[in-house]
Every structure is written in C-alpha cells, then in structure tokens.
Protein backbone atom coordinates (compact mmCIF):
# COMPACT_ATOMS: atom_id res chain seq x y z
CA UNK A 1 -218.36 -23.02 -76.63
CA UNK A 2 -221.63 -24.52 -77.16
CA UNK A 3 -224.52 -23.48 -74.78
CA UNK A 4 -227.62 -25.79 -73.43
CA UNK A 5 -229.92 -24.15 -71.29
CA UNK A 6 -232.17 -26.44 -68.53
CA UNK A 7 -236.00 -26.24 -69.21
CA UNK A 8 -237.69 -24.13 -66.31
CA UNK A 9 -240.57 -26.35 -66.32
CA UNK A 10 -237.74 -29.27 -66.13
CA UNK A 11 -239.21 -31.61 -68.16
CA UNK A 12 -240.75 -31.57 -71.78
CA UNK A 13 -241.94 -34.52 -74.48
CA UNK A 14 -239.47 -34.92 -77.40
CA UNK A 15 -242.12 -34.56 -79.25
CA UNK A 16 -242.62 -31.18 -78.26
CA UNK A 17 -238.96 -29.84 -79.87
CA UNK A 18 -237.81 -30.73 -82.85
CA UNK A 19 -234.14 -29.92 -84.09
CA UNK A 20 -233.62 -27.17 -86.71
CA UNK A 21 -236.39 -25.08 -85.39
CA UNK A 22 -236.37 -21.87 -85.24
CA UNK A 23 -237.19 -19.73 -81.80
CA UNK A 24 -237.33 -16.72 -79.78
CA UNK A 25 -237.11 -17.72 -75.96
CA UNK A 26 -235.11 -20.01 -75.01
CA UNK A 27 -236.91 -21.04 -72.07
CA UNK A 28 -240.00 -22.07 -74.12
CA UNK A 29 -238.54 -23.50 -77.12
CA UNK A 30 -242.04 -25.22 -77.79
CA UNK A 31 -243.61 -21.49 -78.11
CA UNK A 32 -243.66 -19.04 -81.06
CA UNK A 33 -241.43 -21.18 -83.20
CA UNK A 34 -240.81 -21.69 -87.55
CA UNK A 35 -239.98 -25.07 -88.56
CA UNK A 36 -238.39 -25.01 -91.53
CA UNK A 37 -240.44 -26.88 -94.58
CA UNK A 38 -237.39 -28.11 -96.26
CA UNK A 39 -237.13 -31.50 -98.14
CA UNK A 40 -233.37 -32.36 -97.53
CA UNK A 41 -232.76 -34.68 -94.70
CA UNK A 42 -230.42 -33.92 -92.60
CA UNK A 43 -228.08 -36.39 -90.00
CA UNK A 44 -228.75 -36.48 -86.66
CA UNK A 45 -225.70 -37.16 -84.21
CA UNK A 46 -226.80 -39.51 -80.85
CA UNK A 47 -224.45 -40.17 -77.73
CA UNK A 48 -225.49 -42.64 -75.10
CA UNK A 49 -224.54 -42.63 -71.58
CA UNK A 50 -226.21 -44.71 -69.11
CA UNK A 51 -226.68 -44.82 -65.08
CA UNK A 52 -226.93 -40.99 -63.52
CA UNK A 53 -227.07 -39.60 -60.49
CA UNK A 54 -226.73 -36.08 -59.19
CA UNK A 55 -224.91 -36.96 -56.38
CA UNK A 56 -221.91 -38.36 -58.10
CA UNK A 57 -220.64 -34.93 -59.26
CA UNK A 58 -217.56 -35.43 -56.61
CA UNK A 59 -216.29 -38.16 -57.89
CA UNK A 60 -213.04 -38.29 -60.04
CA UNK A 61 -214.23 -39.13 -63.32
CA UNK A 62 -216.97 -36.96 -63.73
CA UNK A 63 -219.23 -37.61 -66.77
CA UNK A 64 -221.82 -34.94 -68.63
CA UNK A 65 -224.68 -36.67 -67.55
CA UNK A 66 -223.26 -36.81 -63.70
CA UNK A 67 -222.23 -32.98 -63.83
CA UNK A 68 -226.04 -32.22 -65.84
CA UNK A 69 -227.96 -33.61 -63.13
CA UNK A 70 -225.41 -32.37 -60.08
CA UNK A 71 -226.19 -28.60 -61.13
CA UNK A 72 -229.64 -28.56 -61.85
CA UNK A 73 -230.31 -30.24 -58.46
CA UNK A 74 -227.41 -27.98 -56.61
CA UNK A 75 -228.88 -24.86 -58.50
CA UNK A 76 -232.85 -25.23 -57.36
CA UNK A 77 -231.99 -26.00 -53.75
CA UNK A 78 -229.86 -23.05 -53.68
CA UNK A 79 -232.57 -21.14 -55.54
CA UNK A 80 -235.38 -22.36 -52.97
CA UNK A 81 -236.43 -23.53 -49.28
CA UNK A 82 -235.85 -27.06 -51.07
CA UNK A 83 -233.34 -29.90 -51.41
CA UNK A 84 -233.50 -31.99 -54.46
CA UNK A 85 -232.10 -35.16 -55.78
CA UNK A 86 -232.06 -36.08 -59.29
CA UNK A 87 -231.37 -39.55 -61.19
CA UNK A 88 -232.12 -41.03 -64.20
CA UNK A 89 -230.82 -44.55 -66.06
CA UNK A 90 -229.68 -42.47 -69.04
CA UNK A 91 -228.28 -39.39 -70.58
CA UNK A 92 -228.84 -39.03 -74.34
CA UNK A 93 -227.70 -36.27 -76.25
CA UNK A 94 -228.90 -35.72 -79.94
CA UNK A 95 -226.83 -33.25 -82.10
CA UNK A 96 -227.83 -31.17 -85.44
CA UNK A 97 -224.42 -32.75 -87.60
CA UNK A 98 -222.66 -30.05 -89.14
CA UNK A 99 -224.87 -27.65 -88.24
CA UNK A 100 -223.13 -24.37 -90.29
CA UNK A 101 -223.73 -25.95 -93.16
CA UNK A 102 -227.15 -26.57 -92.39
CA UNK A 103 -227.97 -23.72 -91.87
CA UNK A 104 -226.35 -22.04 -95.11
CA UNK A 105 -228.94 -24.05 -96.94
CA UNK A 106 -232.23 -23.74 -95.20
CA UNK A 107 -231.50 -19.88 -95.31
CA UNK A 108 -232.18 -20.21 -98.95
CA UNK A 109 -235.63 -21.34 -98.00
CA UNK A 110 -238.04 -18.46 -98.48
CA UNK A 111 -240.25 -19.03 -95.74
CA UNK A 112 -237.42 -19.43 -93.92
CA UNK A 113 -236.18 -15.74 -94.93
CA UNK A 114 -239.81 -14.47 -94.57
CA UNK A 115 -239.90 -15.75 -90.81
CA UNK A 116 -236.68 -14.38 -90.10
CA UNK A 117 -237.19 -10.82 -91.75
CA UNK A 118 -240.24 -11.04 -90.08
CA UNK A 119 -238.87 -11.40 -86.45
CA UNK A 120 -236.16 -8.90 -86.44
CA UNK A 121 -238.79 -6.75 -87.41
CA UNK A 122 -240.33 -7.37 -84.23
CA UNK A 123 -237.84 -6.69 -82.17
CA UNK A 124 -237.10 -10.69 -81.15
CA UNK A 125 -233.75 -12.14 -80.83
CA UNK A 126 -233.77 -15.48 -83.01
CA UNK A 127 -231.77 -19.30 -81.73
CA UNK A 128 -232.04 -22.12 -83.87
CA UNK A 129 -232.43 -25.36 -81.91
CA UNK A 130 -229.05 -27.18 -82.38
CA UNK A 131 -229.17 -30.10 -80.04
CA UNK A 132 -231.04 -31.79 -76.97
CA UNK A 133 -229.95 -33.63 -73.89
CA UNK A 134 -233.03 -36.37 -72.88
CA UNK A 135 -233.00 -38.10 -69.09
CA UNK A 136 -234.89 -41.54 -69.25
CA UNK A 137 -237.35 -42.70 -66.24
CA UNK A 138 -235.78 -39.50 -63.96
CA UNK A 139 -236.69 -39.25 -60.27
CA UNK A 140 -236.57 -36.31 -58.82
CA UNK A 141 -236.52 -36.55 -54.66
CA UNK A 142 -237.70 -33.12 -53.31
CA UNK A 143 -237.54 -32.15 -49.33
CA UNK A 144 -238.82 -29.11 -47.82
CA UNK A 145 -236.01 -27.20 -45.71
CA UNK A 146 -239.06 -25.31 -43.76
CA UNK A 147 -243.06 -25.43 -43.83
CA UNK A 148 -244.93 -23.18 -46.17
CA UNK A 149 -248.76 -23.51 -46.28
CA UNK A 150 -250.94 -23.56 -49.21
CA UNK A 151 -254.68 -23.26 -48.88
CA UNK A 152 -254.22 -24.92 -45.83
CA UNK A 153 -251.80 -27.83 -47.15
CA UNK A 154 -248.13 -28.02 -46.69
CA UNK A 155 -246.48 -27.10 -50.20
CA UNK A 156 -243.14 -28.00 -51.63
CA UNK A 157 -241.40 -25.57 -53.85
CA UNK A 158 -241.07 -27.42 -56.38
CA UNK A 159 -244.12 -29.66 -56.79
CA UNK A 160 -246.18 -27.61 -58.39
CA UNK A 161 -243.34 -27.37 -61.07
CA UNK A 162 -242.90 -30.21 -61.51
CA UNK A 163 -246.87 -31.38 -61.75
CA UNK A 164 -247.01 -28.46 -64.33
CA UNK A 165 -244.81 -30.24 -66.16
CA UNK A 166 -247.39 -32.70 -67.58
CA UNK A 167 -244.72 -35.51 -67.23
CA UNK A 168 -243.79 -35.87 -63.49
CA UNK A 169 -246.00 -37.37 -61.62
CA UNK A 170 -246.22 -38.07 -57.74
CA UNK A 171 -245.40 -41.19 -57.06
CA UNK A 172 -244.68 -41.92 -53.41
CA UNK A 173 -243.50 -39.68 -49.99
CA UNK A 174 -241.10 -42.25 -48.71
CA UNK A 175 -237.98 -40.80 -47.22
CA UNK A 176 -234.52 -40.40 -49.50
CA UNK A 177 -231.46 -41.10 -47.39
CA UNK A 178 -229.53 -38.78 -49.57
CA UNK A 179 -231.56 -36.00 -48.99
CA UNK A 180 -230.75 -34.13 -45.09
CA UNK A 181 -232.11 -36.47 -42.83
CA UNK A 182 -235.92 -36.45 -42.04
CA UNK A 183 -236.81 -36.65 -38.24
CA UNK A 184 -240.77 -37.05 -38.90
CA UNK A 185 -241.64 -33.30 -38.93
CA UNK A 186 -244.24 -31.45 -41.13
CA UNK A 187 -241.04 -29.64 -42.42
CA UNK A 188 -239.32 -32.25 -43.48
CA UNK A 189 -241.69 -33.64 -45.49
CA UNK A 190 -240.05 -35.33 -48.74
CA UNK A 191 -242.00 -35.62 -51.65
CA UNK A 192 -240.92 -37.89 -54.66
CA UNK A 193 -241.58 -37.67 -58.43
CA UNK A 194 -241.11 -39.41 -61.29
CA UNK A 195 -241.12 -38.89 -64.92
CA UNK A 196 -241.62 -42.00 -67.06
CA UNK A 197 -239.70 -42.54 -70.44
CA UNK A 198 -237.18 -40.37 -72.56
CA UNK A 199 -238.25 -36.61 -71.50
CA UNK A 200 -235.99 -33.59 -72.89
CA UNK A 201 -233.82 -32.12 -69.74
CA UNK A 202 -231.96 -29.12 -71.75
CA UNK A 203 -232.04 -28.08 -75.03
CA UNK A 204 -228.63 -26.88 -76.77
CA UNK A 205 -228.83 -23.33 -79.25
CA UNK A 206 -226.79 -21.42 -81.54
CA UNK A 207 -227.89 -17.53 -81.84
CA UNK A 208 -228.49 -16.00 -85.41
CA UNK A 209 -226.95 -12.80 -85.80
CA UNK A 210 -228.00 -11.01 -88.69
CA UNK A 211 -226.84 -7.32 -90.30
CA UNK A 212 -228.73 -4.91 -93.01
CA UNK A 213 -226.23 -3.82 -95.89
CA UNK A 214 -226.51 -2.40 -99.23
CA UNK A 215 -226.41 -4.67 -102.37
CA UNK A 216 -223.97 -1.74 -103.72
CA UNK A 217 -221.38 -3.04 -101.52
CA UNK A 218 -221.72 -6.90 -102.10
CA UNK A 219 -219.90 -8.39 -105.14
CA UNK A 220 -222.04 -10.74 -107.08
CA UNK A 221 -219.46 -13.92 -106.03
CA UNK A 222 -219.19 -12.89 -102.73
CA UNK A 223 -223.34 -12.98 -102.55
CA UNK A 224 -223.35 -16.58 -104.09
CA UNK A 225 -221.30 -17.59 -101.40
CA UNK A 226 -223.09 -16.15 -98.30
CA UNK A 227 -226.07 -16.49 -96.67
CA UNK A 228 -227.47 -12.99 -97.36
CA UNK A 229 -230.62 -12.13 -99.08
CA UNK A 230 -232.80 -8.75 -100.69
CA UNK A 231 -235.24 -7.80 -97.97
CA UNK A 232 -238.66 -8.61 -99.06
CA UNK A 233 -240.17 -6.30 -96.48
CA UNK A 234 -238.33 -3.30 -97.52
CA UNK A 235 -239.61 0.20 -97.35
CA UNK A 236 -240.30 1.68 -100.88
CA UNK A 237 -237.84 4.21 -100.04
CA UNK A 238 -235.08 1.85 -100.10
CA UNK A 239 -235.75 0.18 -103.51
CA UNK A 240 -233.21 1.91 -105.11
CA UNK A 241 -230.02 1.98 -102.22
CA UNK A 242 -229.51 1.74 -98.54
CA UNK A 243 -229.48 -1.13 -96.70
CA UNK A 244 -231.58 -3.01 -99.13
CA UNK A 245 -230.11 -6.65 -97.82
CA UNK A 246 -230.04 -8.74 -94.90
CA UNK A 247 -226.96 -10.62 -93.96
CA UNK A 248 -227.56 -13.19 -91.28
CA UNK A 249 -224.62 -16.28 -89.85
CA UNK A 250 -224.59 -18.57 -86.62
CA UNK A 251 -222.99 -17.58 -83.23
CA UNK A 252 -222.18 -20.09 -80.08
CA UNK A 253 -222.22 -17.35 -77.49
CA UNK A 254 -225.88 -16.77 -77.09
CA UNK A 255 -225.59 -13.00 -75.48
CA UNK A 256 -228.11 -13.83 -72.72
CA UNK A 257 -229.24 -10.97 -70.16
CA UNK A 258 -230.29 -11.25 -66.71
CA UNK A 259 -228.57 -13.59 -63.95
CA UNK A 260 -228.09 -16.72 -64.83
CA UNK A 261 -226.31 -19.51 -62.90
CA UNK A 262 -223.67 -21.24 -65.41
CA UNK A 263 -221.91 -24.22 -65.20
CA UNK A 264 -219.02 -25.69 -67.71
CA UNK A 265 -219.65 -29.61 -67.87
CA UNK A 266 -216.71 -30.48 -70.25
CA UNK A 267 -217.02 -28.68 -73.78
CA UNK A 268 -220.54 -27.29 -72.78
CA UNK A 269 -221.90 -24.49 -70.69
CA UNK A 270 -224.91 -25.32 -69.01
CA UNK A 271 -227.47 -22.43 -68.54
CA UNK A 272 -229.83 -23.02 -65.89
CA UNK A 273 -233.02 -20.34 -66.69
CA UNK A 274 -234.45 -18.15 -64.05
CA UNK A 275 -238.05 -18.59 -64.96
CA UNK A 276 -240.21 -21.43 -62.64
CA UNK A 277 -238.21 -21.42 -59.81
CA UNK A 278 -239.05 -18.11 -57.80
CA UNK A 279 -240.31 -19.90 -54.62
C-alpha cells in the first residue's frame, strides 16, 4: 500500500520538493536530500479533484481529498487544546509514473550510488520521494479549547505552526460556525489562516532497502539484470571476497518507528508525523 505522510510544519512551496529525490526524514523532505543529475525525463502522473472540506468526511461518498483534510484536522485537535477546520478549492496529486522502473535506471547513476553508499554508511534510512498531494488557497480555522498565555498574549496551539510555515498567513479572527461555538470569551478565541496558491499538504515515499553480498555469489546475467553494484567505499580488506557488493530495490511499507496516527483514505495510508504539534 502506498504511504504519504502530512508535513509537520503543514504547509511547504512545491518548489521546495521535487519528485525523484532522494531523503532521509521524512518529515523534512526539503533537508539533507540527493537529487539525482540524470538526463532522461521522466512522466509525471496528475489527478485533479476540486472543492474540499474537512468536514465532509461523513458523508457517503467520501473522496481522498475529503478524507486528507478530515484527518489532519481530526488528528491536531485531538493532539492539542485546539479545534481546527481545514478547506481548500483543490486536491492535486502528482505521481512518479512507473516508478520501479525508474528507479532501476537512476541506480546506474554513479552519484546516485555514491550518495547512497554514502548514507548507509551513516547509519540513515533512505525514501525516495514518489509522489505529492498539493491543497490550493487552504484555510485553516483554528479555536482555542482553553487559554494559554504567551509573554503575556493569548496563544493558539497551532499559530505559531502555522506562521512558521512561511506560507500561512493570518488573515482575520472572525468566528467559524463549524468550529464549537464561540460565546465571546478569551478562550474561545478563533484565529483564521490562510495559505495562498498550490502549497504541498503530504508528500508520498517508497523506502530503499538495500543488502551487502559477495560478487562470488552473483551470476554475471543475473547482475545485468538487477540493480546491484561493487561498493566503491569498500575496505581494502574486502577487495578480494566478502560482501564486496551492494544490492539495493524499492519497498511500499516504509518501517516507520514511534507512534504515529494512520489513516487508510482509499488505496493510501496517510501518516500524520509527530513532530510540530507537541502543544
């Protein structure tokens, strides 16, 4: 089953992911990253959906986009002393197309290999950006369930998120009839944001799982066929045998630790990440 995971800082430019890259958090897909430098173009699958709001995840014919925005707004208000309300005119998905295949060729790629060697050296688990789910002019309506002070000025869990985000912006503290009902008190307070244009919501991975094995045990056709390599960075005392190669192929389950709150919208689990939202 494919596997998105929500952005902790909720938010981030397209232009700040780019499919077919290389990474070692998920969380922060726009930090320590290897873009492949290949030539070969490769096709880009895009799926429209249009009018979401995260209130509508009761209804009958429940749609990704309906179910996305449902759980990351039922999952922070659970999370925190908040309630929020999410919509946006449009879900867009982009997909890596045939992404196995893909990735059998830019594995060929030396700096590709060099990266990779280079990381499981290090001790990093390695995902390789498959796909990305984009909400277009999103509001997000946030209400305090009780009053917290900050340097002497109410604060709402998840503004400071949000602001952090470099694409939300305040835009207005008007009530939101969806949102428990506001009777005029400090802790009440609702606080509305809004991020303008297409801004990435969830990013979808595939993990690479890799193996060391001895060229002595790999027939020459079988090699041709596979995406294994010889280790450039191997000890001098394995020049001769030993595990002298590195074997690496694509997985959907992405073997996550810690608690994580999941959700199953269709064909995809949704991963919502811990990180930004300890209130």
């Amino acid at each position: 089953m494919r596997s998105s995971v929500l952005l902790p800082q909720f938010f981030l430019s397209p232009s700040a992911i780019k499919l077919g890259r290389f990474v070692t958090n998920i969380d922060e897909p726009h930090r320590y990253y290897h873009d492949p430098k290949s030539e070969n173009s490769f096709s880009i699958i895009e799926k429209v959906a249009t009018q979401y709001d995260g209130a509508d995840s009761l209804r009958t014919q429940r749609r990704f986009g309906s179910e996305l925005t449902a759980f990351l707004s039922s999952t922070v208000s659970s999370r925190t002393n908040a309630s929020i309300h999410v919509t946006t005119k449009q879900v867009k998905t982009y997909y890596l197309d045939n992404n196995g295949e893909w990735f059998r060729d830019i594995v060929k790629l030396k700096d590709v290999r060099k990266w990779i060697e280079r990381t499981i050296d290090e001790g990093e688990d390695i995902y390789i950006v498959v796909g990305y789910h984009t909400v277009l002019d999103a509001r997000i309506a946030e209400q305090a369930r009780e009053q917290k002070l900050l340097d002497g000025n109410l604060a709402i869990p998840l503004s400071s998120a949000l602001a952090a985000s470099g694409v939300a912006v305040p835009f207005s503290e008007l009530p939101d009839p969806r949102l428990a009902g506001s009777n005029g008190r400090a802790e009440d307070l609702q606080r509305h944001f809004v991020a303008q244009g297409e801004q990435i919501i969830a990013v979808q991975y595939r993990k690479v799982r890799f193996r060391f094995l001895s060229s002595k045990s790999v027939d020459t056709a079988t090699l041709s066929k596979d995406a294994r390599w010889e280790r450039y960075d191997r000890p001098r005392y394995l020049q001769s045998d030993m595990e002298d190669m590195v074997e690496v192929e694509l997985d959907d389950d992405l073997l996550l630790e810690g608690d994580r709150d999941k959700y199953i919208a269709g064909s995809e689990e949704i991963i919502f990440s811990n990180i930004g939202v300890d209130i």
